[in-house]
Protein backbone atom coordinates (compact mmCIF):
# COMPACT_ATOMS: atom_id res chain seq x y z
CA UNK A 1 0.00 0.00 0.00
CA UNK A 2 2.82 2.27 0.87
CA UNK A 3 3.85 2.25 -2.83
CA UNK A 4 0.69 3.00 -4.43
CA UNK A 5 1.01 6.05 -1.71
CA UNK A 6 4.44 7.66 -2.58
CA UNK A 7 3.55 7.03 -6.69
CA UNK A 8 0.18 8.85 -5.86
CA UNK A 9 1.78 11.69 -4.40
CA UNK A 10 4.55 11.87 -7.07
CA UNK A 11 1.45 12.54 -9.54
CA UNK A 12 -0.28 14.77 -7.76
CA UNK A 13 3.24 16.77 -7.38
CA UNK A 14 3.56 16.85 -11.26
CA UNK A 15 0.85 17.49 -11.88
CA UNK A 16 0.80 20.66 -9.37
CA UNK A 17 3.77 21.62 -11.19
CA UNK A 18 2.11 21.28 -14.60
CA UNK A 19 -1.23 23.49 -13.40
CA UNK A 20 1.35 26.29 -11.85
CA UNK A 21 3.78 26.41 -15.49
CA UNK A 22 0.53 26.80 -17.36
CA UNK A 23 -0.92 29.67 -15.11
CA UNK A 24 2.37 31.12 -15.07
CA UNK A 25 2.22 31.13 -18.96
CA UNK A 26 -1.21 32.27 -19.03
CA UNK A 27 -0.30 36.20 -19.76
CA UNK A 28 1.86 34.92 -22.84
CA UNK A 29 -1.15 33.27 -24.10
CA UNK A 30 -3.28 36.77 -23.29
CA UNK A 31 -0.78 38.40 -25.18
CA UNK A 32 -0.25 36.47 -28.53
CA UNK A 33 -3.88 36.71 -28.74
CA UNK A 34 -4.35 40.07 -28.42
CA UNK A 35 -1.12 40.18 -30.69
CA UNK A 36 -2.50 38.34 -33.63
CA UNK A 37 -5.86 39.57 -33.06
CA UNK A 38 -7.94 36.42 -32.07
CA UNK A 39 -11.34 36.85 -30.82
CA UNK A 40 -13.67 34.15 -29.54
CA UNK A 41 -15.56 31.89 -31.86
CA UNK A 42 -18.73 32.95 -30.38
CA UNK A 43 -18.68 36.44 -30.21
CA UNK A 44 -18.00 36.68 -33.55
CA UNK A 45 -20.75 34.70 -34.50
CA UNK A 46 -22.90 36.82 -32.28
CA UNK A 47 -21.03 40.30 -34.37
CA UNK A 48 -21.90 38.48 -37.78
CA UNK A 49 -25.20 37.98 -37.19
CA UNK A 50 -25.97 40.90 -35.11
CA UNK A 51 -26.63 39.12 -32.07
CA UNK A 52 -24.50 41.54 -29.84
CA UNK A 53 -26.81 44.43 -30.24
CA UNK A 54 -29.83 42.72 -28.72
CA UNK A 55 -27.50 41.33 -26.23
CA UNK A 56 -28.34 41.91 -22.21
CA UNK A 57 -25.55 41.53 -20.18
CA UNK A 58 -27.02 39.89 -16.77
CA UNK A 59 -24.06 38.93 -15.18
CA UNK A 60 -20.86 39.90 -16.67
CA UNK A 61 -19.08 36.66 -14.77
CA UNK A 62 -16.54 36.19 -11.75
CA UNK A 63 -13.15 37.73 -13.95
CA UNK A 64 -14.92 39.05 -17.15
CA UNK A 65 -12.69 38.55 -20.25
CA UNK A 66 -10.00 36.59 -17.96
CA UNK A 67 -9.20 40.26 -15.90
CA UNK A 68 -9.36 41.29 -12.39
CA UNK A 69 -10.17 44.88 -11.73
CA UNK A 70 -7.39 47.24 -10.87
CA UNK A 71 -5.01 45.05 -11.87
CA UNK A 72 -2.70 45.63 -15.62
CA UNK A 73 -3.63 42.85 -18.63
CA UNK A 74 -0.91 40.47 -17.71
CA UNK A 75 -0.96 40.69 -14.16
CA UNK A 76 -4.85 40.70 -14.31
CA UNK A 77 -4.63 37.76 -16.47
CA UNK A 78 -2.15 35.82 -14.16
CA UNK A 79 -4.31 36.49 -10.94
CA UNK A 80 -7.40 35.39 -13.09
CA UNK A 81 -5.76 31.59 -13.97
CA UNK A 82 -4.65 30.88 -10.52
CA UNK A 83 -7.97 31.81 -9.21
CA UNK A 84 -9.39 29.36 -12.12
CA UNK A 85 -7.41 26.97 -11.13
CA UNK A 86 -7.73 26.88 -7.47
CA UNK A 87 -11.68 27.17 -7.90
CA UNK A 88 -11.57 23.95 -10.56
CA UNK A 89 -9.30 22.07 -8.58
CA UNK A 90 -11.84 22.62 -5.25
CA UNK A 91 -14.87 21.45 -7.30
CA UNK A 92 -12.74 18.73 -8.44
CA UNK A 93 -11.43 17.73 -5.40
CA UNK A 94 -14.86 18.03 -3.99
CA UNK A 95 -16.54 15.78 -6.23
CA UNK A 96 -14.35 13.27 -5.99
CA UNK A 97 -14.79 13.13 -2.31
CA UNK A 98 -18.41 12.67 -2.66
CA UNK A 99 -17.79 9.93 -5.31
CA UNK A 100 -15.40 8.17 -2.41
CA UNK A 101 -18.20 8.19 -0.44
């Protein structure tokens, strides 16, 4: 049992490290897109077909567009995918608990 338990927590310790590079490159991604001028599938289905005008915004989300107030695009960006993460990983976490169980 003991060596199902260190392999297990080798994983999760890659994997940790895998979910922190990828936040950490976040802003690069945020950037290129801006860069290159990439826009979201959907909203530019919504633009073609003049979908945006009707458009209501109800609830603009938790981090609209991937930002955090007050904060500049990259940093904003980099605070928005840890909080991402950490949220996903608690649901996650969470459900698998409940699955245990």
């Amino acid at each position: 049992m003991k060596i199902i338990s260190m392999s297990m927590d080798s994983w999760i310790q890659r994997a940790a490290l895998m979910l922190l590079g990828l936040v950490i490159v976040a802003p690069f991604f945020g950037w290129t897109a801006s860069i290159v001028g990439y826009a979201e599938p959907l909203e530019n289905a919504a633009k073609m077909t003049g979908a945006t005008d009707a458009a209501m915004n109800l609830n603009p989300g938790v981090l609209p567009d991937y930002t955090v107030g007050g904060f500049s695009g990259p940093i904003g960006t980099l605070i928005s995918a840890g909080v991402g993460t950490v949220l996903t990983l608690i649901v996650a976490f969470g459900a698998g608990r409940l699955l245990e169980s």
